[in-house]
N, C-alpha and C. Protein backbone atom coordinates (compact mmCIF):
# COMPACT_ATOMS: atom_id res chain seq x y z
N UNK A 1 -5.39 -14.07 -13.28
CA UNK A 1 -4.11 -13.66 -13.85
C UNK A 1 -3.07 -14.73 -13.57
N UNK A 2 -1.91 -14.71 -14.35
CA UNK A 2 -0.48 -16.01 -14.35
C UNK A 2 0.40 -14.88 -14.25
N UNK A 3 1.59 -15.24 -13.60
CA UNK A 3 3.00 -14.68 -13.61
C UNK A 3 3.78 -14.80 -14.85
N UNK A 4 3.89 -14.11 -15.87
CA UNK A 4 4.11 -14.19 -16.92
C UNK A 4 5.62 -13.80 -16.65
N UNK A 5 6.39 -13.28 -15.93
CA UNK A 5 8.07 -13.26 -15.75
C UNK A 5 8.31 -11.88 -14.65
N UNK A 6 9.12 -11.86 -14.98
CA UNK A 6 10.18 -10.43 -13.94
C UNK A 6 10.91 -9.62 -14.96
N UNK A 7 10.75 -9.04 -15.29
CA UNK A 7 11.47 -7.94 -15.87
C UNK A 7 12.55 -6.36 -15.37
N UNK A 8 13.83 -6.53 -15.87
CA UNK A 8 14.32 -5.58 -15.04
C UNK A 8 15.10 -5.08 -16.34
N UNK A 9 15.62 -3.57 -16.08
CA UNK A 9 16.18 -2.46 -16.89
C UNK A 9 17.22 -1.93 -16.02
N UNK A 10 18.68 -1.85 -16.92
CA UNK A 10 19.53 -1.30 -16.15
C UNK A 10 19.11 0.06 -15.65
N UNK A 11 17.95 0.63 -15.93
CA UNK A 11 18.04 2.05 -15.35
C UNK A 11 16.48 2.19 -14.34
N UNK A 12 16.47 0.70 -13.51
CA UNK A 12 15.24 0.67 -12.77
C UNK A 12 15.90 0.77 -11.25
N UNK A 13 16.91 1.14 -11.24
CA UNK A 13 17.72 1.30 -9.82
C UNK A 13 17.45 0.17 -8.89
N UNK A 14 17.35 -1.11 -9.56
CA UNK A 14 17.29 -2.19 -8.92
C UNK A 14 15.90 -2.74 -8.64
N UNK A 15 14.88 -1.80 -9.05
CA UNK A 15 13.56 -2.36 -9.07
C UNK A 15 13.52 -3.46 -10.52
N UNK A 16 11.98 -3.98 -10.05
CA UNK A 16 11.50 -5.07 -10.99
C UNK A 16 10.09 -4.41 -11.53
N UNK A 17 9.66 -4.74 -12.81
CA UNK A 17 8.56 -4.63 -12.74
C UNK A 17 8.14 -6.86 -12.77
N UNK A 18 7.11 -6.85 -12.38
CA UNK A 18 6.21 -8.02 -12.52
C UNK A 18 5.33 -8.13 -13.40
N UNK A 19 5.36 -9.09 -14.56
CA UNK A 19 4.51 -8.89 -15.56
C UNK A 19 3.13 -10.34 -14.94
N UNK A 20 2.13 -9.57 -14.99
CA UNK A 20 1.11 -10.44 -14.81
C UNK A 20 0.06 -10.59 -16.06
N UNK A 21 -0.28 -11.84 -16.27
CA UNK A 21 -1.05 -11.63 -17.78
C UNK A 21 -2.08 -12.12 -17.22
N UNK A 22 -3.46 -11.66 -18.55
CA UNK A 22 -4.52 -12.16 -18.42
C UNK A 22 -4.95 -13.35 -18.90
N UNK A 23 -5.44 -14.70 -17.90
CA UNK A 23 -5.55 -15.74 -18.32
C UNK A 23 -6.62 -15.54 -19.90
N UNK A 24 -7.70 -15.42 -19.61
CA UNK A 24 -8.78 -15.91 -20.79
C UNK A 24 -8.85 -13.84 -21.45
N UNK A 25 -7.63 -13.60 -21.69
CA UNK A 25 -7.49 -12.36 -22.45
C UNK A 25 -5.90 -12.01 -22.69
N UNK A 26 -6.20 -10.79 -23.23
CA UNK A 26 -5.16 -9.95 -23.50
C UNK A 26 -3.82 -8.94 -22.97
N UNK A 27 -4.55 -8.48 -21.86
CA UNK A 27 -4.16 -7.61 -21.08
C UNK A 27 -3.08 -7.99 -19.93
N UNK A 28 -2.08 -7.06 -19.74
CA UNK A 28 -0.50 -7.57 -18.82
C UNK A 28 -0.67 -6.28 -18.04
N UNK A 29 -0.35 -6.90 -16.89
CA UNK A 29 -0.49 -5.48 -16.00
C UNK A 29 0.99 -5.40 -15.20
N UNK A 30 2.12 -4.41 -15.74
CA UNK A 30 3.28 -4.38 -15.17
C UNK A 30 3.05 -4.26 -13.59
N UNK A 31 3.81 -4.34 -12.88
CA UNK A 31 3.43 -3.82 -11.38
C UNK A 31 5.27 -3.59 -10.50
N UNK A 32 5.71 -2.43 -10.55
CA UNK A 32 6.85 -2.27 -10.07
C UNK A 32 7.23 -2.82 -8.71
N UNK A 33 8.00 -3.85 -8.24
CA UNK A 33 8.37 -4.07 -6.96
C UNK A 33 9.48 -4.31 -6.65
N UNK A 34 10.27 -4.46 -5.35
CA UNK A 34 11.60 -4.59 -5.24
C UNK A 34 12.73 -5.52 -5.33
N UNK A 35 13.80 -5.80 -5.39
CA UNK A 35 14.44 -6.77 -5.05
C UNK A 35 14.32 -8.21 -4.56
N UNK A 36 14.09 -7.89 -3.23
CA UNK A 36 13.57 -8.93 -2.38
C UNK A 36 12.89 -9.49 -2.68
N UNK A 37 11.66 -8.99 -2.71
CA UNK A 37 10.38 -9.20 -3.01
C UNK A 37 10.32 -10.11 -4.67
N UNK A 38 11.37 -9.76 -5.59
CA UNK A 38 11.11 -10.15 -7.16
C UNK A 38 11.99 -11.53 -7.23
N UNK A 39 13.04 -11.71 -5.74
CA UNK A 39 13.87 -12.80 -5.57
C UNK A 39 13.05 -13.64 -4.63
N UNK A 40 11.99 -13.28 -3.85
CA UNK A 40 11.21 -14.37 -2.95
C UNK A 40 10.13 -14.95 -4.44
N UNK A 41 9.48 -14.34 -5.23
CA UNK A 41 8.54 -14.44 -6.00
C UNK A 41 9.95 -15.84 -7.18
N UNK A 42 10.67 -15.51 -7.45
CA UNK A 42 11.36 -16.10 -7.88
C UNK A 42 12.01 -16.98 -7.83
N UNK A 43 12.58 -17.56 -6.67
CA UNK A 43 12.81 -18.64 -5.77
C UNK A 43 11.46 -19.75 -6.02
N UNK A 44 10.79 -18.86 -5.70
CA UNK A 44 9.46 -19.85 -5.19
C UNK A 44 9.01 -20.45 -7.08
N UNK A 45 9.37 -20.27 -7.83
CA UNK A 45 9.08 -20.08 -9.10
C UNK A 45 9.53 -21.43 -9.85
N UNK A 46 11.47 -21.01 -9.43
CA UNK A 46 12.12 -22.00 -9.88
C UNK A 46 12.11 -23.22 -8.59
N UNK A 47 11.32 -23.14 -7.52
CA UNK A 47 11.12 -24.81 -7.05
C UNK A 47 12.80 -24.52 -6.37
N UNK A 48 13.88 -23.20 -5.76
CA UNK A 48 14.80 -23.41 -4.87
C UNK A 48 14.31 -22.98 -3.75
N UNK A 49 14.69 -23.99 -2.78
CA UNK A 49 14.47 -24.04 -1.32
C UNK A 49 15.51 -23.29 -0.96
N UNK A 50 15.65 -22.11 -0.01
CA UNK A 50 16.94 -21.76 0.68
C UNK A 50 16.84 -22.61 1.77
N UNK A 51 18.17 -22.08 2.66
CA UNK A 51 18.20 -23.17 3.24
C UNK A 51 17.60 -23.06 4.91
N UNK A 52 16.95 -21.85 5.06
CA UNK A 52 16.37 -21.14 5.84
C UNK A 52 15.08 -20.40 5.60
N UNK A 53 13.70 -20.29 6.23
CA UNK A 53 13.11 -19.86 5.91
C UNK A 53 13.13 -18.24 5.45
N UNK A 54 13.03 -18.29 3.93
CA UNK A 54 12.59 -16.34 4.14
C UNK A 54 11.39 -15.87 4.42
N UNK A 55 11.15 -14.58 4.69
CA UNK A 55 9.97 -14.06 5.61
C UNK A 55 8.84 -14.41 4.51
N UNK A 56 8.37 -14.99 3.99
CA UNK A 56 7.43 -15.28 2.62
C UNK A 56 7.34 -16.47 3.39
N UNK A 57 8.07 -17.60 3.61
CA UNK A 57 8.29 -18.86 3.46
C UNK A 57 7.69 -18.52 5.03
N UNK A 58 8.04 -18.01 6.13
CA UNK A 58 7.55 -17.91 7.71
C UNK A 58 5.93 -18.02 7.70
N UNK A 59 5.52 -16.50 6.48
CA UNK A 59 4.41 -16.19 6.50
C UNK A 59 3.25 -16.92 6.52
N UNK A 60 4.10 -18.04 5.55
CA UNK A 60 2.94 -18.99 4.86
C UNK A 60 3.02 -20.57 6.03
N UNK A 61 4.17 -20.43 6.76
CA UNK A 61 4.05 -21.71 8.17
C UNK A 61 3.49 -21.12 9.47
N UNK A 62 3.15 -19.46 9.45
CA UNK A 62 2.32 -19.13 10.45
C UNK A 62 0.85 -19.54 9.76
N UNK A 63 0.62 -18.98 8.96
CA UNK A 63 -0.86 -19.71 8.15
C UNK A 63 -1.46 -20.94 8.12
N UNK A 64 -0.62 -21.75 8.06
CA UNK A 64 -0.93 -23.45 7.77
C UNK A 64 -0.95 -23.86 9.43
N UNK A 65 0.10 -23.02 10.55
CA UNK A 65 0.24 -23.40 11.64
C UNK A 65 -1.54 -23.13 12.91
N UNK A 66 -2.00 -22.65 11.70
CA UNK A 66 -3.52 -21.99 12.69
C UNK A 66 -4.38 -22.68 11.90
N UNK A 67 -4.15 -23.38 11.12
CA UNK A 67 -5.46 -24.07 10.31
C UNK A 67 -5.74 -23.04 9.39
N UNK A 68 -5.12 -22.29 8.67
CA UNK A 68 -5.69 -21.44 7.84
C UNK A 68 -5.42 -21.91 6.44
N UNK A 69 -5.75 -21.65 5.31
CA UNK A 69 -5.28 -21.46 3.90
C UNK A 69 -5.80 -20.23 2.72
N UNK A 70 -4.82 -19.79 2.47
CA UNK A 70 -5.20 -18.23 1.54
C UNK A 70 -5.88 -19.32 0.37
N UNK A 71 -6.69 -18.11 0.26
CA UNK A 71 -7.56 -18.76 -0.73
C UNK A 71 -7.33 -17.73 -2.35
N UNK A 72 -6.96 -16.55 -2.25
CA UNK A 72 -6.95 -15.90 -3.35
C UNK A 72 -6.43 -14.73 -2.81
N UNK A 73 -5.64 -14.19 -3.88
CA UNK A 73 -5.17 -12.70 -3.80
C UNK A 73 -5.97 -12.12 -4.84
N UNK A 74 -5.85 -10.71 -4.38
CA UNK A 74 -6.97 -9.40 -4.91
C UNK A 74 -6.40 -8.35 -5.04
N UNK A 75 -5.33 -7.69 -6.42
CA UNK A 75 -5.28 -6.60 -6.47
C UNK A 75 -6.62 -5.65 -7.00
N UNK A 76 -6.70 -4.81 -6.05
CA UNK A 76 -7.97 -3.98 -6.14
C UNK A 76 -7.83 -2.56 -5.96
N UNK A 77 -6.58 -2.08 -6.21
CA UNK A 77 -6.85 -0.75 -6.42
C UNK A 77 -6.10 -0.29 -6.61
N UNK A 78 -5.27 1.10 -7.30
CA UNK A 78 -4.23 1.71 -7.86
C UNK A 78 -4.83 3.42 -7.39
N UNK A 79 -3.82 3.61 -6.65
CA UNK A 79 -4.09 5.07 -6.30
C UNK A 79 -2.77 5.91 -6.54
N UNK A 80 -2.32 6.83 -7.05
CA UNK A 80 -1.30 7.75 -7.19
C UNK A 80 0.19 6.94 -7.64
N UNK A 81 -0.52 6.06 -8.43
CA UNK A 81 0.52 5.19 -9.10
C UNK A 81 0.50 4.05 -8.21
N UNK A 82 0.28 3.80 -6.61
CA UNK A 82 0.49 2.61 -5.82
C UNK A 82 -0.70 1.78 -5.93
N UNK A 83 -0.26 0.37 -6.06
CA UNK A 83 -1.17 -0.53 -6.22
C UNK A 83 -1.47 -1.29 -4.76
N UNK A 84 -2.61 -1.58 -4.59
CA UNK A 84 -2.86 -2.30 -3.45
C UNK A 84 -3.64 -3.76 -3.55
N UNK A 85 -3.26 -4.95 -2.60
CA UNK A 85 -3.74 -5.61 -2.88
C UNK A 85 -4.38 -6.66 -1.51
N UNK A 86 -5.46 -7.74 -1.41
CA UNK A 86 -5.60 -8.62 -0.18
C UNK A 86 -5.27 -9.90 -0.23
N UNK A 87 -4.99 -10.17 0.76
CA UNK A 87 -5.38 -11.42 0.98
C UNK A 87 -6.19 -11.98 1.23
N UNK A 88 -7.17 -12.97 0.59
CA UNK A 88 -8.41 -13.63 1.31
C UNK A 88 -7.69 -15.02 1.46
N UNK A 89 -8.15 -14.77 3.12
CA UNK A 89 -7.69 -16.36 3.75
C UNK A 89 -9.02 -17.02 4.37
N UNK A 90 -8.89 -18.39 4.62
CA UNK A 90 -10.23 -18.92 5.31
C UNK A 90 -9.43 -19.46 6.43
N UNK A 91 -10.06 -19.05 7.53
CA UNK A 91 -9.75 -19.81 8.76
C UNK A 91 -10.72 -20.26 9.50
N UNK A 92 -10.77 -22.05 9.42
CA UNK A 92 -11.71 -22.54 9.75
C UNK A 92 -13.22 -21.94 9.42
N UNK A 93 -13.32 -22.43 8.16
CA UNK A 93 -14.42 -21.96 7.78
C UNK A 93 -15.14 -20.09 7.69
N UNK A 94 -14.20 -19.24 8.22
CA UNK A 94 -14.40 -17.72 8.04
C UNK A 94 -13.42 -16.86 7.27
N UNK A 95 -14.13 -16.43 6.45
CA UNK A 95 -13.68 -15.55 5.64
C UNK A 95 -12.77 -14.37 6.16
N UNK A 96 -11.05 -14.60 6.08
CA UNK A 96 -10.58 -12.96 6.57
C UNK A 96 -9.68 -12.23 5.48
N UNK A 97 -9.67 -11.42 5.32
CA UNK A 97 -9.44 -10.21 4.24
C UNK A 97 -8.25 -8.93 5.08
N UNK A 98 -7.14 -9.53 4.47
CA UNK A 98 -5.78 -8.69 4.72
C UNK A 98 -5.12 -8.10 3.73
N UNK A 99 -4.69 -6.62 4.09
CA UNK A 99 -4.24 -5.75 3.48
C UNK A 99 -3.04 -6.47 2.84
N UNK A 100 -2.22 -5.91 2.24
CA UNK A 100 -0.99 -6.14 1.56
C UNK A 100 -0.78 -5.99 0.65
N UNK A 101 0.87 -5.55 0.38
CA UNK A 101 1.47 -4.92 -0.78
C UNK A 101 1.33 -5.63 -2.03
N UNK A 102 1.06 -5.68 -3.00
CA UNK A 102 0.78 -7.17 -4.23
C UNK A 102 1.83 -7.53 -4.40
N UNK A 103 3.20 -7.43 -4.37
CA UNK A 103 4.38 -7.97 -4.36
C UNK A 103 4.73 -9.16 -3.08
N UNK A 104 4.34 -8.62 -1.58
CA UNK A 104 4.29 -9.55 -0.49
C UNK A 104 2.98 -10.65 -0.90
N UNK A 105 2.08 -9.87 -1.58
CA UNK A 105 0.58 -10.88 -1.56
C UNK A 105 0.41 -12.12 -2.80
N UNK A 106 1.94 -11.88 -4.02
CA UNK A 106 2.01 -12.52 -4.89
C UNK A 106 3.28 -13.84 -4.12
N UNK A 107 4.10 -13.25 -3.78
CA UNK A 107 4.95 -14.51 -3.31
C UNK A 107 4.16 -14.89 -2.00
N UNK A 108 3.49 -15.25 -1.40
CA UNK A 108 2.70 -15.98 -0.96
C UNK A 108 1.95 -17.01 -1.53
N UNK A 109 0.79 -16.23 -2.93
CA UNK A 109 0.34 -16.91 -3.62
C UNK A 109 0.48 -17.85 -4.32
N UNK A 110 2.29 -17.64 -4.28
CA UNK A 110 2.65 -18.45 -5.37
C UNK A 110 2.98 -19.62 -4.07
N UNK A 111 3.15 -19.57 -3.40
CA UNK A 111 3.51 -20.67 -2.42
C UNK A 111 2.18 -21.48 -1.95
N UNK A 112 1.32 -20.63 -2.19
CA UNK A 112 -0.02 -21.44 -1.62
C UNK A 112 0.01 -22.33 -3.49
N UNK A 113 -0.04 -21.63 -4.10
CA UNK A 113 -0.58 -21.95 -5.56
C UNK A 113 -1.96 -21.70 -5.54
N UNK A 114 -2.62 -20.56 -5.42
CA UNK A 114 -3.82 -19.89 -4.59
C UNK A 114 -4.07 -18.73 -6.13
N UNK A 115 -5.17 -18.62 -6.76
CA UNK A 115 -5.72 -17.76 -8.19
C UNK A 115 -5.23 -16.38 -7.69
N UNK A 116 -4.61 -15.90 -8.42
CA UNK A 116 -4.49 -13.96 -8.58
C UNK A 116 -5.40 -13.58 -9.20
N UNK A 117 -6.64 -12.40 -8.50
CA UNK A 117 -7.16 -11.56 -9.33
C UNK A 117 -6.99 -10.27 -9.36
N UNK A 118 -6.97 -9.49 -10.30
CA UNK A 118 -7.04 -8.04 -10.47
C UNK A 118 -8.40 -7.61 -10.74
N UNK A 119 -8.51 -6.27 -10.17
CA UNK A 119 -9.97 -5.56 -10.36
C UNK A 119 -10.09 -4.86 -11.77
N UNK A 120 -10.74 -5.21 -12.44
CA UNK A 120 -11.15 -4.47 -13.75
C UNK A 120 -10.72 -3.25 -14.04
N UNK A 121 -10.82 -2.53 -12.78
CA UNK A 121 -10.78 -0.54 -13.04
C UNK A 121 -9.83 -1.03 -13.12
N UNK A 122 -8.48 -1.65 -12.35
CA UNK A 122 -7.04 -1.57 -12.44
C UNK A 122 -6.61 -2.06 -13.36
N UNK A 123 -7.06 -2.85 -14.09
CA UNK A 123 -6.54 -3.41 -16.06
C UNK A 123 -6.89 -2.18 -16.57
N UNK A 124 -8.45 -1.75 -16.48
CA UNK A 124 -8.36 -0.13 -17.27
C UNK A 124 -7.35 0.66 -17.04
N UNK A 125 -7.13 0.65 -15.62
CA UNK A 125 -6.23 2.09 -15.62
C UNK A 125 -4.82 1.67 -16.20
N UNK A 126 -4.32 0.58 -15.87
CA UNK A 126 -2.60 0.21 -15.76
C UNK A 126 -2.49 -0.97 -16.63
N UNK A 127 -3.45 -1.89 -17.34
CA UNK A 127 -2.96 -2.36 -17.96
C UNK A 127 -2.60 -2.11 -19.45
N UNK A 128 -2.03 -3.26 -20.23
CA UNK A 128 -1.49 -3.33 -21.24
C UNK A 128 -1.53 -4.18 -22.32
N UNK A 129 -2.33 -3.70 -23.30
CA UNK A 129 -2.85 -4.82 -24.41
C UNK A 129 -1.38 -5.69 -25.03
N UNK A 130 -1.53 -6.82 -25.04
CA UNK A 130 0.19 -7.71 -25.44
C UNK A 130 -0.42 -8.19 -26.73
N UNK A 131 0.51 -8.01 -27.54
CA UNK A 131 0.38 -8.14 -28.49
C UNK A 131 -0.03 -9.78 -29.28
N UNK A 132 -0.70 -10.09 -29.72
CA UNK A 132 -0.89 -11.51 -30.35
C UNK A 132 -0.11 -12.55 -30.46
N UNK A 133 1.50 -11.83 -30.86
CA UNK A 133 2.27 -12.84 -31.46
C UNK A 133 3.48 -12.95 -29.83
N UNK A 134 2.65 -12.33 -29.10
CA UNK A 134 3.94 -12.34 -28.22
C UNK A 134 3.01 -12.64 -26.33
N UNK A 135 2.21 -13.76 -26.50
CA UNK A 135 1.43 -13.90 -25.43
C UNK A 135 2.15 -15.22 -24.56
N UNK A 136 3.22 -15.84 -25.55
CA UNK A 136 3.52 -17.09 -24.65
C UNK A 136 4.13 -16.95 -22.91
N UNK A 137 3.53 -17.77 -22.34
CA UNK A 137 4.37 -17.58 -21.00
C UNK A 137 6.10 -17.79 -20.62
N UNK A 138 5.94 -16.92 -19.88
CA UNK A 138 7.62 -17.47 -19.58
C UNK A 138 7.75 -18.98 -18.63
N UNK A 139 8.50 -19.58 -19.32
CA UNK A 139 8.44 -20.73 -18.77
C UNK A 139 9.72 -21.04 -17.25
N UNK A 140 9.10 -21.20 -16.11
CA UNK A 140 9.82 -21.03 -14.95
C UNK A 140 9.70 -22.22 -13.81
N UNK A 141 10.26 -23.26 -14.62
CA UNK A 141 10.29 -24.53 -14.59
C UNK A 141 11.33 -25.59 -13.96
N UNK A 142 12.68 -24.82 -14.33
CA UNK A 142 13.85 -25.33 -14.20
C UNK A 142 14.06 -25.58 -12.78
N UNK A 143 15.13 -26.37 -12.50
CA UNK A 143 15.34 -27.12 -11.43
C UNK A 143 16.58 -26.38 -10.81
N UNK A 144 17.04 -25.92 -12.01
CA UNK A 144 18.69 -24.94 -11.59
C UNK A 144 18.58 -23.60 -11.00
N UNK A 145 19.44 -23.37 -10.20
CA UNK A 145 19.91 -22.52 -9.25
C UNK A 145 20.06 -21.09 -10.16
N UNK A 146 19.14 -20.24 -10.72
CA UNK A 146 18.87 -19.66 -12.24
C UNK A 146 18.82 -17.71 -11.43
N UNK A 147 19.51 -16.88 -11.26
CA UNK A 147 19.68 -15.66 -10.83
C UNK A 147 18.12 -15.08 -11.42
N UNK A 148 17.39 -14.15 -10.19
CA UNK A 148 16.69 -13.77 -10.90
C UNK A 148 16.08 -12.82 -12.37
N UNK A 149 17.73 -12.40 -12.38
CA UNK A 149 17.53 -11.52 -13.53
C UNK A 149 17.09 -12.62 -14.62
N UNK A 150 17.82 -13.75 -14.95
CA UNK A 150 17.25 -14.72 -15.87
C UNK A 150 16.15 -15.06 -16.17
N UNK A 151 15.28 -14.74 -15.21
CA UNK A 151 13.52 -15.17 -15.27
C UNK A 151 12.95 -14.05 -15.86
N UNK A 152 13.44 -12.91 -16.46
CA UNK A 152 13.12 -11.87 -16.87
C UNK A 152 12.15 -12.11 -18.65
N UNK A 153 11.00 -11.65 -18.35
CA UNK A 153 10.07 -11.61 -19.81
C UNK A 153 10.93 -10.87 -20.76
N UNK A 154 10.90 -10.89 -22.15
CA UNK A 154 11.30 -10.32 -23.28
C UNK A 154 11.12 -8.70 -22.77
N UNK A 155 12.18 -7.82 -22.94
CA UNK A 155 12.30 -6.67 -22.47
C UNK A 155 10.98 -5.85 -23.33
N UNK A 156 10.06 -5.31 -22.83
CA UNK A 156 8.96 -4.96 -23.42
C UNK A 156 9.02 -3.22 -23.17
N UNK A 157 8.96 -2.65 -24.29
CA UNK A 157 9.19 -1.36 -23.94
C UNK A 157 8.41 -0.43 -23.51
N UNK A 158 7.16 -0.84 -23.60
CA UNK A 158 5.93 -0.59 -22.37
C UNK A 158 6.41 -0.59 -21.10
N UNK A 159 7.01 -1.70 -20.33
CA UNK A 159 7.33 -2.10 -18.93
C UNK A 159 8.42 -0.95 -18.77
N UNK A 160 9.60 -1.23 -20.07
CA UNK A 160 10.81 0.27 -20.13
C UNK A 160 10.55 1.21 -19.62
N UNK A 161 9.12 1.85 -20.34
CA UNK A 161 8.67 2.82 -20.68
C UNK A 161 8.48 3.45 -19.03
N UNK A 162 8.14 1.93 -18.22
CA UNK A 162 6.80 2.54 -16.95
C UNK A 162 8.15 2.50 -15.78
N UNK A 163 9.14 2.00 -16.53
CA UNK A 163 10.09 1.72 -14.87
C UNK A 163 11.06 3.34 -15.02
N UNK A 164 10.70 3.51 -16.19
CA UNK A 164 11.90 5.05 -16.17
C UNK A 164 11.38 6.38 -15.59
N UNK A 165 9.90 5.71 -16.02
CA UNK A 165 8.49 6.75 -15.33
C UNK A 165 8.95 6.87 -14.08
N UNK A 166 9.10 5.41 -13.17
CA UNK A 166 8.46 5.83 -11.99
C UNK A 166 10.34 6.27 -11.46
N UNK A 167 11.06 5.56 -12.00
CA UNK A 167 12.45 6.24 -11.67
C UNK A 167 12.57 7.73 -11.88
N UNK A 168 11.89 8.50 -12.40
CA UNK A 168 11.91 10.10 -12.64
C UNK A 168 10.55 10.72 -11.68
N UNK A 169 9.78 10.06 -11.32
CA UNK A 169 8.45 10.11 -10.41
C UNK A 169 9.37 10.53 -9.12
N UNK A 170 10.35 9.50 -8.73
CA UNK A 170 11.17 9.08 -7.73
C UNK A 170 12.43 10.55 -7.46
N UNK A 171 13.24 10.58 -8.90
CA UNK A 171 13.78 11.91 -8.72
C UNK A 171 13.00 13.31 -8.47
N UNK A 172 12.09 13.69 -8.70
CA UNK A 172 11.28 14.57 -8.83
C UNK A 172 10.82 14.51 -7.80
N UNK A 173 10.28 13.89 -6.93
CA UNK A 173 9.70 13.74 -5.55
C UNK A 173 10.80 14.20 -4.37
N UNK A 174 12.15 13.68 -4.60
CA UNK A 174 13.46 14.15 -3.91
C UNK A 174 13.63 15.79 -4.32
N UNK A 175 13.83 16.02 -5.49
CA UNK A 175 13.88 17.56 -6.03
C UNK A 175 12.79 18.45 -5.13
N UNK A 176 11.31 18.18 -5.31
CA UNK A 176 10.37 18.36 -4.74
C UNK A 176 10.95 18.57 -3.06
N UNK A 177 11.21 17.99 -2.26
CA UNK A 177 10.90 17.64 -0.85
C UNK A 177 12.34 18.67 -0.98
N UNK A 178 13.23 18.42 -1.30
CA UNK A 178 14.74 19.57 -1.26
C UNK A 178 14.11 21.36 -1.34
N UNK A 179 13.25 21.20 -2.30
CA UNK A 179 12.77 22.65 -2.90
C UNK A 179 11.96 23.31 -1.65
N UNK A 180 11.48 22.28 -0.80
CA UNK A 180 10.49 22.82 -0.07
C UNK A 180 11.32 23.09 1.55
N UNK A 181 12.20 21.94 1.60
CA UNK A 181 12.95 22.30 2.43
C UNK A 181 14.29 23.30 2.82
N UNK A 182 14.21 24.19 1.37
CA UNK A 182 15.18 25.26 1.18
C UNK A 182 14.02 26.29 1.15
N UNK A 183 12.74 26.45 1.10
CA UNK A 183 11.38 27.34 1.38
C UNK A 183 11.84 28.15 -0.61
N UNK A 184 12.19 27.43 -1.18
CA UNK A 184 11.84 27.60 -2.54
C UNK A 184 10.35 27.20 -3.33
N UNK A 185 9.62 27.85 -3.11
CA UNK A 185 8.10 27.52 -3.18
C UNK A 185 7.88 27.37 -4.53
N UNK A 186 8.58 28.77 -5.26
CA UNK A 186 7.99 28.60 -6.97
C UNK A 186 8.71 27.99 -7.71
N UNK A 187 9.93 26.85 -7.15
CA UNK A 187 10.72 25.40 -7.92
C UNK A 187 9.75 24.60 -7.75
N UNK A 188 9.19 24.75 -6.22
CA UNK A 188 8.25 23.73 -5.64
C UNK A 188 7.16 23.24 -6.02
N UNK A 189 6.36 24.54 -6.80
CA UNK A 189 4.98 24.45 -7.34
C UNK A 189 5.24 23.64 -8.62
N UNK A 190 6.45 24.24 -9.30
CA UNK A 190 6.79 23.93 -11.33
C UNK A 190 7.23 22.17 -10.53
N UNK A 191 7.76 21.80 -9.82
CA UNK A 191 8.34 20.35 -9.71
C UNK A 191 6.80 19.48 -9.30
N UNK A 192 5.82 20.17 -8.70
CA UNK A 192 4.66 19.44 -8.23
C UNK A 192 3.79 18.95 -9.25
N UNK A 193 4.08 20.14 -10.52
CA UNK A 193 3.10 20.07 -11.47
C UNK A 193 3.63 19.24 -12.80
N UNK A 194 4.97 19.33 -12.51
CA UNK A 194 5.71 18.50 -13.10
C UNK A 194 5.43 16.92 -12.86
N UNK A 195 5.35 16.75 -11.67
CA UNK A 195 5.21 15.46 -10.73
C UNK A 195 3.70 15.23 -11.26
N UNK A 196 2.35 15.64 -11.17
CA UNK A 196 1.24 15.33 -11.58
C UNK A 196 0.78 15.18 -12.68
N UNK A 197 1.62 15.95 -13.76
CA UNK A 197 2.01 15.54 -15.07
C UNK A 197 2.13 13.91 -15.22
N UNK A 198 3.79 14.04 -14.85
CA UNK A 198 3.89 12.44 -14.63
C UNK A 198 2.70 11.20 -14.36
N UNK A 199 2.16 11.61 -13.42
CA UNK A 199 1.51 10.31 -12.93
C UNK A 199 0.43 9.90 -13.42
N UNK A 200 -0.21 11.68 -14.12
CA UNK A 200 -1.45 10.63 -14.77
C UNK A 200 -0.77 10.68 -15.85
């Protein structure tokens, strides 16, 4: 997979989704992550150095500082909407395999310049056929000091579609946890089923 851009919606409460495309195919797999996380991935993108290490930038001088180098990230699994992903690093010749969020495990990658793969079931489940005429990459090249909202892919209303999802996933889960903590059981049950609705 390539980093095909960042995408954000005034009504993603400050989340990003991450559009990742398929090199030798079709398929874009949104992946919702935060702020931070869509401004470390982004930084590292447009080639700006801050002027201090951020915790991305630490991560990757504890790595190099042990003789290590990531060799590939692995999103491999999507459970209840959360995606999970590893790190495979080699240190000195042994293979080690670390958990991590695919948002922490992508701005890394991009600092190693290290292949992203996704697991098949997870294109079945979450991805998104892109359309023919609209496969070009976003180009994230520039040398200028460029806000991350600017690095944002063509607003795709698929990605729309999935950030309003999980923004109502998000209200509903609060509604939910209120309902249960007022011992309102039968709001509780209609908001749960409401909520499982949602997700698949």
């Amino acid at each position: 997979m390539e980093i095909l851009g960042l995408s954000s919606s005034p009504s993603s409460g400050g989340a990003y989704a991450l559009i990742l495309n398929e090199i030798n195919g079709s398929r874009r797999l949104p992946i919702i992550i935060g702020t931070y996380e869509a401004q470390a991935i982004a930084l590292e993108l447009e080639h700006i150095k801050p002027p201090r290490p951020m915790t991305h930038d630490l991560l990757v001088q504890l790595v190099r500082s042990m003789d290590a180098v990531v060799e590939s990230i692995y999103v491999n699994a999507l459970s209840e909407g959360t995606f999970y992903a590893q790190i495979v690093l080699a240190d000195r010749g042994v293979e080690r395999i670390q958990d991590a969020r695919p948002s922490d495990a992508i701005a890394v990658a991009v600092r190693f310049g290290c292949p992203i793969y996704v697991d098949d079931k997870v294109l079945e489940e979450a991805g998104i056929i892109a359309e023919s005429s609209d496969t070009e990459t976003v180009s994230t090249t520039s040398n200028k000091d460029v806000p991350v909202e600017n690095l944002a892919a063509k607003e795709d209303p698929l990605t729309t579609q999935a950030l309003k999802a999980m923004n109502e996933i998000e209200e509903l889960e609060k509604s939910l946890n209120k309902a249960i903590s007022d011992e309102d059981y039968e709001k509780a049950a209609q908001l749960r089923d409401q909520l499982n609705r949602l997700k698949s």
